[in-house]
C-alpha atoms as a PDB file:
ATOM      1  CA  UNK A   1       0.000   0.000   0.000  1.00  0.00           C
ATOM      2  CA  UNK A   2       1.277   3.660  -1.258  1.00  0.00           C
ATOM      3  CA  UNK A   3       1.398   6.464   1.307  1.00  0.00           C
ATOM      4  CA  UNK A   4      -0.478   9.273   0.728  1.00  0.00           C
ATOM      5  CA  UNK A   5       0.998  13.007  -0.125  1.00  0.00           C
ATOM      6  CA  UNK A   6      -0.411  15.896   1.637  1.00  0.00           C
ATOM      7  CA  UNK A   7       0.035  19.174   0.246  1.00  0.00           C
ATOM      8  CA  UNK A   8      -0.224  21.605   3.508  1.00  0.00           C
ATOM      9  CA  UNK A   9      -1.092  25.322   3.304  1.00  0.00           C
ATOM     10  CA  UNK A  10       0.592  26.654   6.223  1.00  0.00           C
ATOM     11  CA  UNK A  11      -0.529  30.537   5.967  1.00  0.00           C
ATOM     12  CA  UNK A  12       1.305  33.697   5.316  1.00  0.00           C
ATOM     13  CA  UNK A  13       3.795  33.401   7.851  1.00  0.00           C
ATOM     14  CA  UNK A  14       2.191  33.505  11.710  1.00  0.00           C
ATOM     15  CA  UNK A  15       2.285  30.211  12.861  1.00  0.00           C
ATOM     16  CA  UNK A  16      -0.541  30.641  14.854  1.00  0.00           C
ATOM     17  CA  UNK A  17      -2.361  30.384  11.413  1.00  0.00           C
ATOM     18  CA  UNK A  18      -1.705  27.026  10.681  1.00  0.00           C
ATOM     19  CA  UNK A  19      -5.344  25.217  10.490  1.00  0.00           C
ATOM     20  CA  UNK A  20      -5.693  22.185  13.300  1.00  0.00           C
ATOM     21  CA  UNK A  21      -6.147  19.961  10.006  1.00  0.00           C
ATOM     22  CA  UNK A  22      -2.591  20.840   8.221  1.00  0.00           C
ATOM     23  CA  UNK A  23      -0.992  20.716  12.029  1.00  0.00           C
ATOM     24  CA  UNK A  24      -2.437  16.977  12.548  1.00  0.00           C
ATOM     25  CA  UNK A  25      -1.131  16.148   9.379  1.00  0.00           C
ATOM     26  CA  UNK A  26       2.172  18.169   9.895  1.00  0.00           C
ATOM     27  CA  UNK A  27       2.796  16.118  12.529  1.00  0.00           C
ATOM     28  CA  UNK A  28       1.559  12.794  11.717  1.00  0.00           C
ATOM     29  CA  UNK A  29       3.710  12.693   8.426  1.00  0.00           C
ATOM     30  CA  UNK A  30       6.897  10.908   9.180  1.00  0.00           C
ATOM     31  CA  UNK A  31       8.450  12.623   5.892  1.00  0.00           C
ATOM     32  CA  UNK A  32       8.263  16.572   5.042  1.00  0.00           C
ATOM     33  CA  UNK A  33       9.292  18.277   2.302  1.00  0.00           C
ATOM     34  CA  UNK A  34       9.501  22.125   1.376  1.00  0.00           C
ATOM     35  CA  UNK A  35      10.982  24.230  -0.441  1.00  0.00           C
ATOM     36  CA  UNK A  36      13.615  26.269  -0.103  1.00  0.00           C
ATOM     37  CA  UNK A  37      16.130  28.609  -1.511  1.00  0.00           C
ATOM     38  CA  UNK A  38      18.636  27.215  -4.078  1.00  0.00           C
ATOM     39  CA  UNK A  39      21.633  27.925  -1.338  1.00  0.00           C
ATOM     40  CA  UNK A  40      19.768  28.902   1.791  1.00  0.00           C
ATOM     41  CA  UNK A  41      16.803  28.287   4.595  1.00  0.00           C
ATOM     42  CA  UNK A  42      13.338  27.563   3.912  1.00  0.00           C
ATOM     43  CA  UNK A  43      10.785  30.235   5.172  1.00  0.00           C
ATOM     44  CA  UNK A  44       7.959  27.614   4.792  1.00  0.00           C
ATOM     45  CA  UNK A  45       9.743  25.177   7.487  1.00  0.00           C
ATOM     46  CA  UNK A  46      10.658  28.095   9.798  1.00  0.00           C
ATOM     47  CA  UNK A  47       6.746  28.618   9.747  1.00  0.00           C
ATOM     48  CA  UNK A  48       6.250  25.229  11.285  1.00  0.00           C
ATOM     49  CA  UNK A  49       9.285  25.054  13.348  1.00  0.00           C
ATOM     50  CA  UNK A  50       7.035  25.751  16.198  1.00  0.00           C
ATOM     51  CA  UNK A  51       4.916  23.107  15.923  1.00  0.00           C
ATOM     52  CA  UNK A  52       7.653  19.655  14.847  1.00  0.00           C
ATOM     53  CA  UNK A  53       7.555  17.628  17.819  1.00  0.00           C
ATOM     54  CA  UNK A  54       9.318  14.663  16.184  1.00  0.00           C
ATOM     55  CA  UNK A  55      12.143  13.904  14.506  1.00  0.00           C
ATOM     56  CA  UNK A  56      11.424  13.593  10.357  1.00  0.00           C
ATOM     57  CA  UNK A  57      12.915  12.519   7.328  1.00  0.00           C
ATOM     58  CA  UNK A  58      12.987  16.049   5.133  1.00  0.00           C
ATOM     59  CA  UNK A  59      13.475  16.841   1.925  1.00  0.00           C
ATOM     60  CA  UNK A  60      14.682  20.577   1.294  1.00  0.00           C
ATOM     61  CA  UNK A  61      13.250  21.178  -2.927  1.00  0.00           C
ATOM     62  CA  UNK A  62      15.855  23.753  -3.757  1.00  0.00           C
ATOM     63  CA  UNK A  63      14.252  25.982  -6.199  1.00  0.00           C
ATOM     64  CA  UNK A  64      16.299  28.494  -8.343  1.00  0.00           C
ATOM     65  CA  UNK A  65      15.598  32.119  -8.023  1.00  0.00           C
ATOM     66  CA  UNK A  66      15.664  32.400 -12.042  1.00  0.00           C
ATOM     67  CA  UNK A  67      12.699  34.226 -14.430  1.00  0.00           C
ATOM     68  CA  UNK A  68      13.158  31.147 -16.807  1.00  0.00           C
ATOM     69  CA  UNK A  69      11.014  28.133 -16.266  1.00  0.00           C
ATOM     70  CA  UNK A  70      13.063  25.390 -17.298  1.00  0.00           C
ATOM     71  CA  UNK A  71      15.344  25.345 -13.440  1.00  0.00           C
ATOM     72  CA  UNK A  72      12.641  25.602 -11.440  1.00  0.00           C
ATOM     73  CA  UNK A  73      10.732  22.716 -13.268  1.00  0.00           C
ATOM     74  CA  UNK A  74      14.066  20.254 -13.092  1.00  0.00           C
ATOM     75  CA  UNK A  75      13.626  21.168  -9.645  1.00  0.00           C
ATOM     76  CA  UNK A  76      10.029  19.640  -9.049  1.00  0.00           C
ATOM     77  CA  UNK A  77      10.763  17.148 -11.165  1.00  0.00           C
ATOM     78  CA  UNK A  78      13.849  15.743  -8.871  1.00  0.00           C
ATOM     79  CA  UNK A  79      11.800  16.174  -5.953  1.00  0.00           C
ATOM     80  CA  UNK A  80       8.645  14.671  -7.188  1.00  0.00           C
ATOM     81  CA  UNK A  81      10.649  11.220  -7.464  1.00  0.00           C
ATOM     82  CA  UNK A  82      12.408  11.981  -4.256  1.00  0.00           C
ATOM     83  CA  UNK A  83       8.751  12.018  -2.731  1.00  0.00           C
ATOM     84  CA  UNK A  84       7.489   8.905  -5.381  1.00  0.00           C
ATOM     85  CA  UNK A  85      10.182   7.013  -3.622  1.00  0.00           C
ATOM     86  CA  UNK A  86       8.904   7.496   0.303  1.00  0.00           C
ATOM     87  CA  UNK A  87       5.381   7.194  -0.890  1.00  0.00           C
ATOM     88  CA  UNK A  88       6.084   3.702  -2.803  1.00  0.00           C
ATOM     89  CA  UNK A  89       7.321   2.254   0.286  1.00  0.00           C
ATOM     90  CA  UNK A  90       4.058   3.715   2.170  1.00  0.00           C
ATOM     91  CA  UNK A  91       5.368   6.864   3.909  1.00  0.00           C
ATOM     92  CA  UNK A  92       3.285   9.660   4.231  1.00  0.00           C
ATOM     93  CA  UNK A  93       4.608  12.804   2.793  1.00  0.00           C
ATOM     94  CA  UNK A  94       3.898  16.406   4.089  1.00  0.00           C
ATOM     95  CA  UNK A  95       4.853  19.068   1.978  1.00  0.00           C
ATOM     96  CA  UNK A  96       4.532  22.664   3.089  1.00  0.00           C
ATOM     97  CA  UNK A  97       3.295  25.224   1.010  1.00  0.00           C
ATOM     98  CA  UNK A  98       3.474  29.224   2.090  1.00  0.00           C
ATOM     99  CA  UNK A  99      -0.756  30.610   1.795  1.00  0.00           C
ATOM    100  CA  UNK A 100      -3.023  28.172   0.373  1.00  0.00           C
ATOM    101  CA  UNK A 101      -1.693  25.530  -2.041  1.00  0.00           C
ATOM    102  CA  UNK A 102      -3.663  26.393  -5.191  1.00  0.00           C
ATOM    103  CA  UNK A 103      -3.393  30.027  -4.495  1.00  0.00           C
ATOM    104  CA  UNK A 104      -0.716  30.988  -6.517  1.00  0.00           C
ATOM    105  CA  UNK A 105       1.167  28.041  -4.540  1.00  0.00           C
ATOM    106  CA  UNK A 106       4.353  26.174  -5.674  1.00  0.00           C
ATOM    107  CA  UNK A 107       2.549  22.866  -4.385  1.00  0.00           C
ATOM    108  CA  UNK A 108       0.576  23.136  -7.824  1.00  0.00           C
ATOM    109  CA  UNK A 109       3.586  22.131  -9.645  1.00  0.00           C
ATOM    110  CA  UNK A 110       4.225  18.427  -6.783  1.00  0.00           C
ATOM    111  CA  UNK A 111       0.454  17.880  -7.510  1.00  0.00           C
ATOM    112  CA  UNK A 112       0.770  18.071 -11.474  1.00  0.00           C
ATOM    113  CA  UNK A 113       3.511  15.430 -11.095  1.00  0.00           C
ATOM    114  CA  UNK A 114       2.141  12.917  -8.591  1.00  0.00           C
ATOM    115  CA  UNK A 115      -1.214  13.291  -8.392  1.00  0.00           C
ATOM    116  CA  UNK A 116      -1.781  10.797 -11.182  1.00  0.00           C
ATOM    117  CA  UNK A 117      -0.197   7.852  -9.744  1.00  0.00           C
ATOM    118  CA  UNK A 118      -0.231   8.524  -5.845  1.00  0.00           C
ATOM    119  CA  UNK A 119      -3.160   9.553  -3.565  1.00  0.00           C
ATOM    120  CA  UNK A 120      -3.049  13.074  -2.782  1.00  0.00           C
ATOM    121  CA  UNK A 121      -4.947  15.317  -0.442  1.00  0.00           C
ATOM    122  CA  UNK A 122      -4.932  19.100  -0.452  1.00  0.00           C
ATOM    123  CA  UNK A 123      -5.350  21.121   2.784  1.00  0.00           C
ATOM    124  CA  UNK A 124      -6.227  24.357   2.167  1.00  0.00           C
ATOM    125  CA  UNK A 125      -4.650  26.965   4.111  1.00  0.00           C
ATOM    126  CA  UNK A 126      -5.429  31.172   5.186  1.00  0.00           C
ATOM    127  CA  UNK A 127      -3.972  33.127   1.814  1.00  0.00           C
ATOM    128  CA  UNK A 128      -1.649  36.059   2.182  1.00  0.00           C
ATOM    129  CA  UNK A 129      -4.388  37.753   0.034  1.00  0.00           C
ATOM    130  CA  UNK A 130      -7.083  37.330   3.446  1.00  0.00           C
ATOM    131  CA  UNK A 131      -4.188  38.280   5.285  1.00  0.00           C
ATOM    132  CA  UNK A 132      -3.123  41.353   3.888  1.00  0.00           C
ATOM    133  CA  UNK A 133      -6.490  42.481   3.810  1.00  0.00           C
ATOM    134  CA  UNK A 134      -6.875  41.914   7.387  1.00  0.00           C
ATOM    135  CA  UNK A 135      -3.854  43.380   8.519  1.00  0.00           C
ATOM    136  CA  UNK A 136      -4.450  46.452   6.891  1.00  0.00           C
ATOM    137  CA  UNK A 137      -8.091  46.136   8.466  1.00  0.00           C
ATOM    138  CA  UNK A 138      -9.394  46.745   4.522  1.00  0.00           C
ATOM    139  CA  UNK A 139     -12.038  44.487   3.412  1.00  0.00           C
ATOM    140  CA  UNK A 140     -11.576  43.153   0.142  1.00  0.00           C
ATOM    141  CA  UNK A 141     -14.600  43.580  -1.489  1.00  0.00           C
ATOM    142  CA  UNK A 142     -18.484  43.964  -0.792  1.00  0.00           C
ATOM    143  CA  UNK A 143     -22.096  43.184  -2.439  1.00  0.00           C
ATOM    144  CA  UNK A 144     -21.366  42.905  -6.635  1.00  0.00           C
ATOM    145  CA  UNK A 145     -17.932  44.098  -6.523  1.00  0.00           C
ATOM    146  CA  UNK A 146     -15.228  42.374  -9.092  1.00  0.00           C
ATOM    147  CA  UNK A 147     -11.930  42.140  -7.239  1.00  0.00           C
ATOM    148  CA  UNK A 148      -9.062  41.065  -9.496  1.00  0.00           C
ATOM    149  CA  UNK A 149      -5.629  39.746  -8.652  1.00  0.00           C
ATOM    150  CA  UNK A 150      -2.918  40.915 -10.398  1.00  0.00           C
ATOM    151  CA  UNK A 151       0.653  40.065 -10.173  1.00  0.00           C
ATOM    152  CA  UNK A 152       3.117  42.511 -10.257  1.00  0.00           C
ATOM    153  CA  UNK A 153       5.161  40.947 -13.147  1.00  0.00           C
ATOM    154  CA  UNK A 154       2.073  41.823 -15.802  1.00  0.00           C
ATOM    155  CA  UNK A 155       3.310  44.421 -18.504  1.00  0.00           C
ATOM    156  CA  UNK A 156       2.135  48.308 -17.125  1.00  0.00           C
ATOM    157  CA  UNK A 157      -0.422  48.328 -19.858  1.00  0.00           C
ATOM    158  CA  UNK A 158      -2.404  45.361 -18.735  1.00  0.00           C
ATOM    159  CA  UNK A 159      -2.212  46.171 -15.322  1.00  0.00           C
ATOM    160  CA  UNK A 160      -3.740  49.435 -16.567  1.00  0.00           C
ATOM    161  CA  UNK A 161      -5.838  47.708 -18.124  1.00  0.00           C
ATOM    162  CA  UNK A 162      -7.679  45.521 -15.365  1.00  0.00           C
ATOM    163  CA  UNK A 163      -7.262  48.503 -13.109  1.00  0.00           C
ATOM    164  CA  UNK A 164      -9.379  50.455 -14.779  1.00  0.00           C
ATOM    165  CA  UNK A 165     -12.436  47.685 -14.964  1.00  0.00           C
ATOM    166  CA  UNK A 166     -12.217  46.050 -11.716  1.00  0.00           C
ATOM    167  CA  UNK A 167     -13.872  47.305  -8.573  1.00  0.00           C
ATOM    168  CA  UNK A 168     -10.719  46.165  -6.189  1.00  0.00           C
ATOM    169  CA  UNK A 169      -7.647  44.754  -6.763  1.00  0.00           C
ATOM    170  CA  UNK A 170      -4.905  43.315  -4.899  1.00  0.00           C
ATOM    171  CA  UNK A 171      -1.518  42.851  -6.588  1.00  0.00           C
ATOM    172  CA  UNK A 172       0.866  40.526  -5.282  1.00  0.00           C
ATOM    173  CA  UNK A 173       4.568  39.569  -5.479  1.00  0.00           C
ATOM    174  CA  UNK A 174       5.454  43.560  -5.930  1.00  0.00           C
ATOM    175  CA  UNK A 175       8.709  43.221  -5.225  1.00  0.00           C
ATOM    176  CA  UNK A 176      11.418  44.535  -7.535  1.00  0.00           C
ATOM    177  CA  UNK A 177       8.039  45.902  -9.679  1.00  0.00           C
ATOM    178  CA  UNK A 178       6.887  48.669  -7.165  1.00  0.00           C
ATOM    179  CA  UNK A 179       8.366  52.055  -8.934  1.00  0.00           C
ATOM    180  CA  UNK A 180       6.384  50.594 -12.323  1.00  0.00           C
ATOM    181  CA  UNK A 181       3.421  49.683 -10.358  1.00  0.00           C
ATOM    182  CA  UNK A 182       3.175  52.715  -8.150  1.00  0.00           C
ATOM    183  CA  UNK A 183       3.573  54.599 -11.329  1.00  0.00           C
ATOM    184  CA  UNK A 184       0.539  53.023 -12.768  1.00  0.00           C
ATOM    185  CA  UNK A 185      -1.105  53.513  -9.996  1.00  0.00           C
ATOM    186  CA  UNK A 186      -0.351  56.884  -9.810  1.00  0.00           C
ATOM    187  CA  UNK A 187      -1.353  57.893 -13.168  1.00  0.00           C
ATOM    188  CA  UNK A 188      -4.769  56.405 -12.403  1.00  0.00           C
ATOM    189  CA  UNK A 189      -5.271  58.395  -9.632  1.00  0.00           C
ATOM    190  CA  UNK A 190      -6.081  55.648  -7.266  1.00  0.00           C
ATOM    191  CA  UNK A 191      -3.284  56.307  -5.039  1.00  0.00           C
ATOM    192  CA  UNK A 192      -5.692  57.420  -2.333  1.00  0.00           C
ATOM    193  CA  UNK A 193      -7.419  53.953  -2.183  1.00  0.00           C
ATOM    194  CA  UNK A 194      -4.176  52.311  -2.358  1.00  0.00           C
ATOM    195  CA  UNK A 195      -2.638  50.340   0.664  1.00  0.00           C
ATOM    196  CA  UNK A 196       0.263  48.726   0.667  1.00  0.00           C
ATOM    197  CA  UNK A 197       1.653  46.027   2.961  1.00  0.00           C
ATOM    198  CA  UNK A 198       4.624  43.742   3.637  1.00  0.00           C
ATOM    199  CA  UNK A 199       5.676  40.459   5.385  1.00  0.00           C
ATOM    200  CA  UNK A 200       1.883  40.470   6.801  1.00  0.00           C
ATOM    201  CA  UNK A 201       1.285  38.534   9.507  1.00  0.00           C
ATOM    202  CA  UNK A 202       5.345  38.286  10.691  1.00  0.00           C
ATOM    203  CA  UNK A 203       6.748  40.168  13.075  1.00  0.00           C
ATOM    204  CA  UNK A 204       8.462  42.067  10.384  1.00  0.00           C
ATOM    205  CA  UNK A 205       5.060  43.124   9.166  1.00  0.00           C
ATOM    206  CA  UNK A 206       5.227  47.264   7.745  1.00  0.00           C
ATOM    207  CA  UNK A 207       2.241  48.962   6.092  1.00  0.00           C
ATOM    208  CA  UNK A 208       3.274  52.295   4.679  1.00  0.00           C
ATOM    209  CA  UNK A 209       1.555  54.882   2.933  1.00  0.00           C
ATOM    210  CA  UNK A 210       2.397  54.240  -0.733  1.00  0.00           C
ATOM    211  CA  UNK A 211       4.286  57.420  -1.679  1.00  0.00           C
ATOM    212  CA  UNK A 212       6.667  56.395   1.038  1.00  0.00           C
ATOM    213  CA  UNK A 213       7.897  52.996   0.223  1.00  0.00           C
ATOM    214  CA  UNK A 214      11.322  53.294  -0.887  1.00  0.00           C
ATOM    215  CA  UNK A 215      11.794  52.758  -4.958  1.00  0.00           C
ATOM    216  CA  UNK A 216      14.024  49.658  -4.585  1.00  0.00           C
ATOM    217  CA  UNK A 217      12.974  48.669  -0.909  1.00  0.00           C
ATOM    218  CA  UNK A 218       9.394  46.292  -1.097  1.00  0.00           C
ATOM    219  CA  UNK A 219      10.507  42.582  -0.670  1.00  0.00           C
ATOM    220  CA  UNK A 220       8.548  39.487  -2.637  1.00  0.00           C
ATOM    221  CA  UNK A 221       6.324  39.417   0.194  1.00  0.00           C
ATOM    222  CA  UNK A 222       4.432  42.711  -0.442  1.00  0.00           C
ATOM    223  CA  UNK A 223       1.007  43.423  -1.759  1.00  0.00           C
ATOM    224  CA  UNK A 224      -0.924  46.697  -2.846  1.00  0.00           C
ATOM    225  CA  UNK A 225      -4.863  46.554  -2.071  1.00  0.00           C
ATOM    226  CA  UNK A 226      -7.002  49.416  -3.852  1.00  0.00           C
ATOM    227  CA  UNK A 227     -10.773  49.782  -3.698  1.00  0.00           C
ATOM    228  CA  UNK A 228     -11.827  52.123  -5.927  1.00  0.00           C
ATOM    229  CA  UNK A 229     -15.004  53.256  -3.131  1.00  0.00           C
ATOM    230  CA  UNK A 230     -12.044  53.452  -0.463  1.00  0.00           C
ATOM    231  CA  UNK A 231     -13.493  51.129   1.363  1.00  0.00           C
ATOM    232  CA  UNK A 232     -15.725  48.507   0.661  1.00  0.00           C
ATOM    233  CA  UNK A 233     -18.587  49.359   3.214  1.00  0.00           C
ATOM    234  CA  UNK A 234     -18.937  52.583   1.583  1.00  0.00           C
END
């Protein structure tokens, strides 16, 4: 009999919001896997840290910090047999996933390569999307509005685009995008509505107003939330 794979959301980065699901099967697993930078820690295991109260096999997927697809996909691909291997011989394998797992979540990419052959379940976790939104105490949307998510990397045009039809928007992984994004922004005239946020839910969480994040300064982990009535009560 073949163990089973569990794809954990794990949240934005509290570990306090962890579901009691994921944290049964967090622990249960006797193999966990995550990934991790190509030479470096892994922020999704220093999430959990809190909560391993045995000793595991782990598997560290090293994923390269590259725009081009092809690294990053050798990368699941290794790993995906890595994890074939335990499950074959009837391990259960936890993997962690940062947010939710089919939230914009790198788990998508184990589950397109396993989920044929292996039994898989999915545990969906709090989004740093929720999150921002209720660290910066802004509801997301309200009644008939269309909110749209947008990530940063979209050419200025189409984030123009969207911003102009939608209702609210959140765009994530800002990042090394913010001047060209605030600039859109800007030349929309929603910078008023516009909140931005980092690292939510850490303890290096900062909101600042948008006209004073530093050109060069907004890490991965940073998201921009507009609603175009200012808030969504309104």
């Amino acid at each position: 009999m073949t163990g089973t794979l569990f794809g954990l959301g794990i949240g934005p980065g509290d570990p306090d919001l962890i579901t009691l699901k994921a944290l049964k099967r967090l622990q249960s697993a006797p193999v966990l896997a995550y990934p991790a930078l190509e030479d470096g820690d892994s922020l999704a295991r220093a999430i959990v840290s809190p909560h391993l109260t045995a000793r595991k096999i782990e598997i560290a997927i090293r994923i390269p910090m590259t725009i081009e697809r092809a690294p990053a996909q050798a990368a699941y691909d290794l790993a995906a047999a890595d994890i074939g291997g335990h499950l074959e011989k009837g391990e259960d394998v936890a993997v962690l996933c940062e947010g939710d797992p089919f939230f914009y979540g790198s788990f998508m990419y184990l589950f397109g390569r396993i989920a044929e052959k292996y039994k898989v379940e999915v545990i969906p976790g709090v989004s740093s999307l929720t999150a921002c939104a209720t660290s910066l105490q802004s509801p997301l949307s309200a009644r008939n509005d269309i909110l749209t998510v947008l990530p940063a990397p979209l050419p200025s045009e189409i984030l123009r685009e969207r911003l102009l039809e939608t209702d609210s928007a959140a765009i994530m992984k800002v990042g090394r995008h913010f001047a060209r994004v605030r600039d859109v922004i800007f030349d929309l005239g929603l910078e008023g509505n516009a909140r931005y946020i980092e690292r939510a839910t850490m303890e290096n969480e900062r909101i600042l107003p948008l006209a004073d994040v530093p050109e060069d300064a907004a890490p991965y982990f940073s998201m921009i939330l507009i609603h175009k009535r200012g808030q969504a009560w309104k």
